[in-house]
C-alpha atoms as a PDB file:
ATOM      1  CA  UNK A   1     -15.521 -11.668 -72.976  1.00  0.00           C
ATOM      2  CA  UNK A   2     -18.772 -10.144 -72.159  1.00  0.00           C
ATOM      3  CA  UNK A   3     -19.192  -5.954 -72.197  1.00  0.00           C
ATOM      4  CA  UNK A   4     -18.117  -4.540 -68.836  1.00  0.00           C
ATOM      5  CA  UNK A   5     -21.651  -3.038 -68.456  1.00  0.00           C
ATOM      6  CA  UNK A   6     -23.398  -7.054 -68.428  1.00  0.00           C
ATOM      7  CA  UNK A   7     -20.450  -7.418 -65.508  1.00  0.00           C
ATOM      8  CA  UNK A   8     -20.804  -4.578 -63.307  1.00  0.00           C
ATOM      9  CA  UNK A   9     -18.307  -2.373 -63.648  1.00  0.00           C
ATOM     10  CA  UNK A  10     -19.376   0.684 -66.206  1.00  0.00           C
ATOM     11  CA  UNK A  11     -20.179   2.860 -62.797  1.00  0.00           C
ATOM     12  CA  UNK A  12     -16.367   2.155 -61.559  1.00  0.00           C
ATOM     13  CA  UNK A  13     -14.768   2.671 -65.117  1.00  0.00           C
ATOM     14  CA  UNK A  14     -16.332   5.786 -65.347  1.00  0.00           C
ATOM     15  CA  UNK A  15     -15.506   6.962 -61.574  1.00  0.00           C
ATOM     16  CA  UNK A  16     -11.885   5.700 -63.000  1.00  0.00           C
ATOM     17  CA  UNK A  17     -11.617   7.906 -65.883  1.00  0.00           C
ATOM     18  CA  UNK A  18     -13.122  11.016 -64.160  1.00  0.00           C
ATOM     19  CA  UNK A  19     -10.518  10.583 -61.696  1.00  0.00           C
ATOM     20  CA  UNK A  20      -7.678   9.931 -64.623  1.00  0.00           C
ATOM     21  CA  UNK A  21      -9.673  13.470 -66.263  1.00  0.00           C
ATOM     22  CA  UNK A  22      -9.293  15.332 -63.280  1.00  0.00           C
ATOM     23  CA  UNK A  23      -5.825  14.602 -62.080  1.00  0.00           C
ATOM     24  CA  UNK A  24      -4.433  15.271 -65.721  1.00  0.00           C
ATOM     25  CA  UNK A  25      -6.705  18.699 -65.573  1.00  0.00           C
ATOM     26  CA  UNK A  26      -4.676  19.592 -62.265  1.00  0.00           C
ATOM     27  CA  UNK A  27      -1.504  18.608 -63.641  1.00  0.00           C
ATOM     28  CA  UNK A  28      -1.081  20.582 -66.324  1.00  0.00           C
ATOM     29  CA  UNK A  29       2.576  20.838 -66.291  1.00  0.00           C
ATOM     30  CA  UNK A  30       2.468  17.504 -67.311  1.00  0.00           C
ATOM     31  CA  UNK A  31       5.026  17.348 -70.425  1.00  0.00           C
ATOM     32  CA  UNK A  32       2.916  15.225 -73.119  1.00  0.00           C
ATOM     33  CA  UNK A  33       5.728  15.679 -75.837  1.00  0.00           C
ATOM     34  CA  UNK A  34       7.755  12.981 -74.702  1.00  0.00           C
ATOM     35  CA  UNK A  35       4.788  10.603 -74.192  1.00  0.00           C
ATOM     36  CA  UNK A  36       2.876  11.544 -77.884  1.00  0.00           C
ATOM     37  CA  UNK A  37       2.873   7.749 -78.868  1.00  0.00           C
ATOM     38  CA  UNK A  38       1.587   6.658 -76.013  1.00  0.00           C
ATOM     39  CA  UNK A  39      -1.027   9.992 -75.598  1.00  0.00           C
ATOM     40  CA  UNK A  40      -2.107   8.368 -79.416  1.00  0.00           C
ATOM     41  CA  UNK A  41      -2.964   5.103 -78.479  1.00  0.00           C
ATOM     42  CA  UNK A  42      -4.765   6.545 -75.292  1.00  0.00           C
ATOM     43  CA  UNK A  43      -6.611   8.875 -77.373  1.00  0.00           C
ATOM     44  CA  UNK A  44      -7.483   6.020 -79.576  1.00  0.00           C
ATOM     45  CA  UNK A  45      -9.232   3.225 -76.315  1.00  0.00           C
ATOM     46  CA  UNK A  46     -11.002   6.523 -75.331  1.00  0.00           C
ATOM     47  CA  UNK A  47     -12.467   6.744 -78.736  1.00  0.00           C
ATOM     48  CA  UNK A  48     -13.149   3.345 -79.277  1.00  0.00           C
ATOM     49  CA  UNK A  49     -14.623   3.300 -75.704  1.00  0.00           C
ATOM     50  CA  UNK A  50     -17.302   6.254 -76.572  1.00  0.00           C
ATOM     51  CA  UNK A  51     -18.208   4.377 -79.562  1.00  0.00           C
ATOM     52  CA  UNK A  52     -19.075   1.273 -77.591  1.00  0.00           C
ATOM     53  CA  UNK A  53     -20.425   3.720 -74.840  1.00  0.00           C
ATOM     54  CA  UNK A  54     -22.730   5.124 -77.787  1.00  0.00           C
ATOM     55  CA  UNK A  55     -23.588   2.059 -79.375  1.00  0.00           C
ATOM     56  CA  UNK A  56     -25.029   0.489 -76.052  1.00  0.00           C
ATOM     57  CA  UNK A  57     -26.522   3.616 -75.639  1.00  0.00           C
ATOM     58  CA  UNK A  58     -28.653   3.884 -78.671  1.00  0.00           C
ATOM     59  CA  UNK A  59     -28.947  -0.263 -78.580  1.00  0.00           C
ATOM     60  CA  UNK A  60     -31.015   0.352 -75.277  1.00  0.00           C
ATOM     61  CA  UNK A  61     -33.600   3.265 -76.732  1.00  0.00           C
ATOM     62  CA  UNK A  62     -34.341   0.627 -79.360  1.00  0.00           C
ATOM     63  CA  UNK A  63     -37.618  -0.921 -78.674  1.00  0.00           C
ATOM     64  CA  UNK A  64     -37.620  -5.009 -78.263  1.00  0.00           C
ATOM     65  CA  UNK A  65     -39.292  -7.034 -80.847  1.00  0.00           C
END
């Protein structure tokens, strides 16, 4: 499966997660307790996600042989 950015989509993932960002900023009575398992494994795809984010990143400054 190619890299979302060589499909398209990197500019509505990250309107996506803003949105996700925002709504959990404005909920904050949102009870994360109940859900820590599955607040892990999201915390984890975000990380991994930067990473890849990074990595394309510092793939592009590299100059092309």
């Amino acid at each position: 499966m190619p890299p979302l950015r060589e499909e398209g989509h990197t500019k509505a993932l990250l309107q996506g997660l803003q949105e996700l960002i925002a709504n959990l900023d404005s909920n904050s009575d949102i009870d994360f307790e109940g859900n820590s398992e599955a607040v892990k494994q999201l915390a984890i795809r975000v990380e991994k996600l930067e990473s890849r984010l990074a990595d394309s990143n510092s793939d592009r400054d590299k100059p092309k042989a």
